[in-house]
Structure formats: structure tokens, C-alpha cells
Protein backbone atom coordinates (compact mmCIF):
# COMPACT_ATOMS: atom_id res chain seq x y z
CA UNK A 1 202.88 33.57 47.28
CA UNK A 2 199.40 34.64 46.00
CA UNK A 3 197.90 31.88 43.87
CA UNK A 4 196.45 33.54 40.70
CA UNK A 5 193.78 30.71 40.69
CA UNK A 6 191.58 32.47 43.61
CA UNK A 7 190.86 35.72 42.72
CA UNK A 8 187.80 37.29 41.49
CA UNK A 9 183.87 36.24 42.38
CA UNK A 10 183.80 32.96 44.31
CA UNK A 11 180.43 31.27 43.87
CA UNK A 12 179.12 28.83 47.11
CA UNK A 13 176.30 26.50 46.09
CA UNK A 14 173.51 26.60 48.07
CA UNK A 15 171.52 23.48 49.70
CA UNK A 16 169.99 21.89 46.11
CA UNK A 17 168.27 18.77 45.70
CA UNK A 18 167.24 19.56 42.14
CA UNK A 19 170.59 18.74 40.01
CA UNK A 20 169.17 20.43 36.83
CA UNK A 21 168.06 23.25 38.59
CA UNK A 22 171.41 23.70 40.44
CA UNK A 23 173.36 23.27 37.20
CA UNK A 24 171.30 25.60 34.80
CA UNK A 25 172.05 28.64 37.62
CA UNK A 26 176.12 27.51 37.90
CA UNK A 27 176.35 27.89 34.20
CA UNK A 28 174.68 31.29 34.13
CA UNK A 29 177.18 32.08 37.10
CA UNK A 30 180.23 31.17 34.71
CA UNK A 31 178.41 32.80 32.38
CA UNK A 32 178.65 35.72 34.44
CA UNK A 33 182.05 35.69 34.92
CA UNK A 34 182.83 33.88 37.88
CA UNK A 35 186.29 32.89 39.27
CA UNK A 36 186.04 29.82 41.20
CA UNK A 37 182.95 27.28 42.04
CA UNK A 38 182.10 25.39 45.45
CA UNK A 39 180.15 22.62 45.94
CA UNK A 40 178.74 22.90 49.39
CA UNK A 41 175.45 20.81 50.02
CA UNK A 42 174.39 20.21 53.89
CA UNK A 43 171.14 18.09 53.10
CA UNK A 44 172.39 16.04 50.17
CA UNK A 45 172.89 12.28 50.22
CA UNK A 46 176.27 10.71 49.17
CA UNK A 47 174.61 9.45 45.94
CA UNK A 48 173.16 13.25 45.14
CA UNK A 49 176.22 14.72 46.08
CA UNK A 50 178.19 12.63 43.56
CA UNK A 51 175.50 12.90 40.72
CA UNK A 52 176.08 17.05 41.72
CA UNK A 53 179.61 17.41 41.99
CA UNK A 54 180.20 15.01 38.94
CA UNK A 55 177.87 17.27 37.08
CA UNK A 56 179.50 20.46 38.21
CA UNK A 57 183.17 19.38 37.99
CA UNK A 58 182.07 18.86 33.82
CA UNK A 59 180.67 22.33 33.55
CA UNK A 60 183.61 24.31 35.64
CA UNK A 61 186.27 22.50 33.15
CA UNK A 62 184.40 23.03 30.40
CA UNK A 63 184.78 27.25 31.51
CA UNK A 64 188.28 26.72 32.71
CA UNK A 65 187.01 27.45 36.07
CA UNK A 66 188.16 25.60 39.60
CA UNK A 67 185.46 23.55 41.46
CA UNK A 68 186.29 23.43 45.29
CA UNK A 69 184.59 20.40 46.90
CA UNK A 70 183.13 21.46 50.84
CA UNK A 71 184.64 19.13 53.39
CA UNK A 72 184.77 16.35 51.09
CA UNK A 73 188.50 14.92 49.55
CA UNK A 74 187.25 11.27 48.79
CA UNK A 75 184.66 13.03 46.28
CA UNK A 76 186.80 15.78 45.33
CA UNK A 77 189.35 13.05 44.00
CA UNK A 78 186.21 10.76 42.48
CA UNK A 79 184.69 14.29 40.32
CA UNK A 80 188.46 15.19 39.11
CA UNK A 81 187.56 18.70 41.34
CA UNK A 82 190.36 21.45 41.34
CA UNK A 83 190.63 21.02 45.03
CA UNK A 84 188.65 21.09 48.63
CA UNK A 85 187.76 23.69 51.41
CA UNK A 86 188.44 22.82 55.10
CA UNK A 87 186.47 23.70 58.08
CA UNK A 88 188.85 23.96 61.82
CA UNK A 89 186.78 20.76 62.54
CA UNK A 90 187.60 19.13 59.38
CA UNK A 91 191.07 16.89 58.13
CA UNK A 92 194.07 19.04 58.63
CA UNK A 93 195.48 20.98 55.90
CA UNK A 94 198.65 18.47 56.10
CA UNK A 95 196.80 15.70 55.44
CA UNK A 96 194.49 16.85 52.94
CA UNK A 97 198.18 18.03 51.15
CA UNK A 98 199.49 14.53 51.53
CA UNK A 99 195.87 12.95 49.75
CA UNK A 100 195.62 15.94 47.06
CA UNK A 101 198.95 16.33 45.70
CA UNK A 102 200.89 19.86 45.19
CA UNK A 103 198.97 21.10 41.90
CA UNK A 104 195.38 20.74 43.75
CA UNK A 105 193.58 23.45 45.57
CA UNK A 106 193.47 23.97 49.34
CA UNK A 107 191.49 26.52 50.86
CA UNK A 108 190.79 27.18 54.93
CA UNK A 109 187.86 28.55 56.75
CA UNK A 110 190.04 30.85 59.42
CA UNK A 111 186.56 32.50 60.63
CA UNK A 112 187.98 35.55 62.65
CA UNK A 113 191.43 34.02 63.71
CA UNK A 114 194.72 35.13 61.91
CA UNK A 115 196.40 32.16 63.96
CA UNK A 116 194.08 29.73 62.55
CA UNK A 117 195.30 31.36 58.58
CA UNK A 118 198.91 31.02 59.96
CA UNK A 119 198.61 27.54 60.45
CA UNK A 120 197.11 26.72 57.60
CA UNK A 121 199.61 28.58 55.68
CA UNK A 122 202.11 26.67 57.54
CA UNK A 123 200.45 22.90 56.14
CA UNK A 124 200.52 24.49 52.32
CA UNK A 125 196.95 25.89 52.37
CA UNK A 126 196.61 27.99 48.68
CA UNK A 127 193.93 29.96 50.77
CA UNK A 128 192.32 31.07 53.39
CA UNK A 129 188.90 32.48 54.01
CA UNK A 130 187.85 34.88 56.90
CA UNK A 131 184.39 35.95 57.93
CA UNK A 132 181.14 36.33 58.29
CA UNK A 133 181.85 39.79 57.96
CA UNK A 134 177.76 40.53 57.63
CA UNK A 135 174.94 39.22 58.56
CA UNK A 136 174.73 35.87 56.31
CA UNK A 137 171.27 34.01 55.35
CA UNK A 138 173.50 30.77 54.90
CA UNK A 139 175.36 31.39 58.41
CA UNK A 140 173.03 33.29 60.47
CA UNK A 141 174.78 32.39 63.68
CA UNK A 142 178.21 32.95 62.45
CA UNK A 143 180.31 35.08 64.66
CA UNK A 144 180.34 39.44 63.06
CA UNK A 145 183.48 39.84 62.14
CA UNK A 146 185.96 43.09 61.60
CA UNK A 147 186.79 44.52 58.31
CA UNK A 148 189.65 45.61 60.07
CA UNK A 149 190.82 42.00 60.01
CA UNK A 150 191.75 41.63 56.52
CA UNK A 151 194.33 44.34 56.72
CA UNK A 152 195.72 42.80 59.86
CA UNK A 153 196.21 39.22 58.22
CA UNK A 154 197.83 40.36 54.98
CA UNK A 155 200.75 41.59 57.83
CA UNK A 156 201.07 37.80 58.15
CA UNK A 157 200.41 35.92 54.88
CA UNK A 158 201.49 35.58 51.90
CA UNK A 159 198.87 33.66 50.13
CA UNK A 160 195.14 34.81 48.61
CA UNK A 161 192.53 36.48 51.20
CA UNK A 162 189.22 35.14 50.45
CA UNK A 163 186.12 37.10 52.48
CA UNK A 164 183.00 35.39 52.92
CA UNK A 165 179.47 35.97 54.73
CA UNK A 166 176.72 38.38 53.94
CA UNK A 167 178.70 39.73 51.10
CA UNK A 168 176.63 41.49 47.95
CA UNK A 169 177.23 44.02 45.14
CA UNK A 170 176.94 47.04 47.77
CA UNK A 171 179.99 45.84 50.23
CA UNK A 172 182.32 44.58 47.91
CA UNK A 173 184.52 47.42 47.73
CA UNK A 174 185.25 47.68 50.85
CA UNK A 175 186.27 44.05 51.62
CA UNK A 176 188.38 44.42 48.00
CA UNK A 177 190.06 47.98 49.50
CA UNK A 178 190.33 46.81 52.88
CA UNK A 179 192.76 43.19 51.26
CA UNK A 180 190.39 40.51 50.36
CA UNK A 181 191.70 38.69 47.01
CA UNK A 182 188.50 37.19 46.37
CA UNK A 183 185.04 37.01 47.92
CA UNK A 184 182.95 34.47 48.18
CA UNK A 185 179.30 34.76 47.63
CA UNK A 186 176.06 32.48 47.41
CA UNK A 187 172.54 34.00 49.15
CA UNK A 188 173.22 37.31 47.23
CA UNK A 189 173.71 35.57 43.97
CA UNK A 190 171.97 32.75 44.23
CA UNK A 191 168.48 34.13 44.91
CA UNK A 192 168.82 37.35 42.57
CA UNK A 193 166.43 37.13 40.11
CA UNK A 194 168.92 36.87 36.72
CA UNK A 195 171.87 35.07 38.25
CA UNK A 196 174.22 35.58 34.89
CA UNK A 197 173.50 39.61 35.25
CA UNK A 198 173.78 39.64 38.85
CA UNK A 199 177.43 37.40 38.57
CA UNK A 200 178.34 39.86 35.22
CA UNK A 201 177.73 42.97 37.81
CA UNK A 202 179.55 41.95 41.00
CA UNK A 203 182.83 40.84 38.84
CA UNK A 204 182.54 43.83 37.18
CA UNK A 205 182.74 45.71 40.59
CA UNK A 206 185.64 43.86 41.82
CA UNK A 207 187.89 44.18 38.68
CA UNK A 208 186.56 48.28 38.75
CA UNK A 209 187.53 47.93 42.68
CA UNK A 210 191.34 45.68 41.96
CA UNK A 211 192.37 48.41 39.10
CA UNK A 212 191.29 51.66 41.07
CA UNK A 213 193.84 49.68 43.97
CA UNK A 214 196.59 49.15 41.82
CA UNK A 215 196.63 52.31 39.62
């Protein structure tokens, strides 16, 4: 069953250290008109990573927005976050289920393997994600992957599509046509040079993209 929570523009952090910094450019992306937040910080310290997410967590809620913690359940339950993404190498979905509750969010990096989105599906996953499908600043080593794939996995489940990886304003449409039920963005967005305008303009394209689908 798709969740109606992940849809839209789905905003990945990038590597911060500067909290005030990190927080003026989420609100602009809420702002902008963004579906769902993730906090996803490689080089941050526990202590920065709480003072981030904490911050964060206050801002999504105040816009009635989800904030998905990265790998992390123990903070995701400290900020009062909407839910975590997994990694294959991370907790299983199960388990994370069993900490988080029914209500929260879980989402699934599946990378290019429908098996991997099965399973997940399987352990009460709300979502999965599949990609890189483009080159990606954030992921430069991540493995190409087919467009072909989304139309392929929405044979096999029944929950939201999220596409992810080298994903801007000029190849949304064809992730959106091809199944994806949200996509998931940071480089593109993050390092445009009006982040509320650049957010404003990519939802705009999906919603344009989901109503020329369904009419």
C-alpha cells in the first residue's frame, strides 16, 4: 500500500559542520516545498549530529514535514524524527520495526536489486529507494543504474518508489514517468545558488510530471 507520507521532493543533507548554516538552507528547502527531510552526515560527531538532528526534527514539525534519520534509530528516537533510512549493511528492517513502532517511517536503500526491495517489503519497510541512476557528486562510485528498473519493481511492490543519485530538475520526468513516487535529491539542490527557488522549481516539475501521469 503506497504510503502518502513519501511522495514529492525528498531533500538529503549534505556533510555540514556548520548547524546554522545547514538549518537556514533546510528551511528555505521547506520553504520550497519539499516533501520529506534526511539527515545524513558522514563526518559529524555524535554530539554535532544530535545538536543537528535535534535542530532539524524542530523545523520539519514545525512545516508538517517527515525528518528521516540516516542509519541512526537511537537518535532518530532521542530527536522525536518521523522515522530512519537503512543501508543492506545496516539493522534489518525487522528490527528497526520492532524499536520504531508501526506509525514511524522506514525506508530501504535497495541500490539496483528488486530482491533486496522485496525483502524489505517483506519486514514492513514504508519505502524503498533504488539508484544511483546518474552520475552522483555525493556517490561517485555508486553502481549506474537502469531507468528501466523502476518499472520492473512496481511489478513487485506495493509500497512508494523513491529514486535517488545524480537526480536534478532536467531528469525528473523521466524517473516520475518511468514509476518513481518520490526522488530524492541533495548535490543538485543543495549547491544551487537560491535553494528555496531551486526546491519551489523541482516540486513544481514533479506535481506538472504526477498530473500529466494520472490525467
Amino acid at each position: 500500500m503506497l504510503d502518502g507520507r513519501v511522495s514529492g521532493i525528498y531533500a538529503i543533507t549534505p556533510d555540514l559542520v556548520d548547524t546554522a548554516n545547514l538549518a537556514i538552507l533546510i528551511q528555505q528547502a521547506l520553504v520550497g516545498g519539499v516533501s520529506l527531510v534526511q539527515y545524513r552526515n558522514k563526518i559529524a560527531s555524535n554530539a554535532l549530529k544530535l545538536e543537528q538532528a535535534t535542530l532539524l526534527s524542530y523545523l520539519c514539525h514545525k512545516f508538517n514535514t517527515p525528518l528521516i534519520i540516516n542509519d541512526d534509530i537511537d537518535l532518530a528516537i532521542k530527536v522525536g524524527a518521523d522515522g530512519v533510512h537503512l543501508g543492506v549493511e545496516d539493522v534489518a528492517v525487522s528490527e528497526a520495526r520492532n524499536k520504531l513502532g508501526p506509525e514511524k517511517i522506514i525506508g530501504a536503500s535497495c541500490y539496483n536489486q528488486v530482491r533486496y526491495a522485496i525483502e524489505a517489503e517483506s519486514q514492513g519497510a514504508n519505502y524503498v529507494a533504488f539508484g544511483a541512476f546518474f552520475t552522483s557528486t555525493t556517490k561517485p562510485d555508486a553502481v549506474i543504474t537502469s531507468i528501466d528498473l523502476l518499472c520492473q519493481a512496481k511489478q513487485y511492490l506495493q509500497i512508494p518508489i523513491v529514486a535517488i543519485g545524480g537526480i536534478n530538475s532536467g531528469n525528473i520526468e523521466e524517473l516520475v514517468h518511468k514509476g518513481a513516487d518520490a526522488i530524492a535529491i541533495s548535490s543538485s539542490l543543495f549547491k544551487s545558488s537560491n535553494m528555496k527557488i531551486e526546491a519551489r522549481k523541482i516540486a513544481c516539475i514533479f506535481k506538472k510530471t504526477k498530473l500529466s501521469i494520472n490525467n
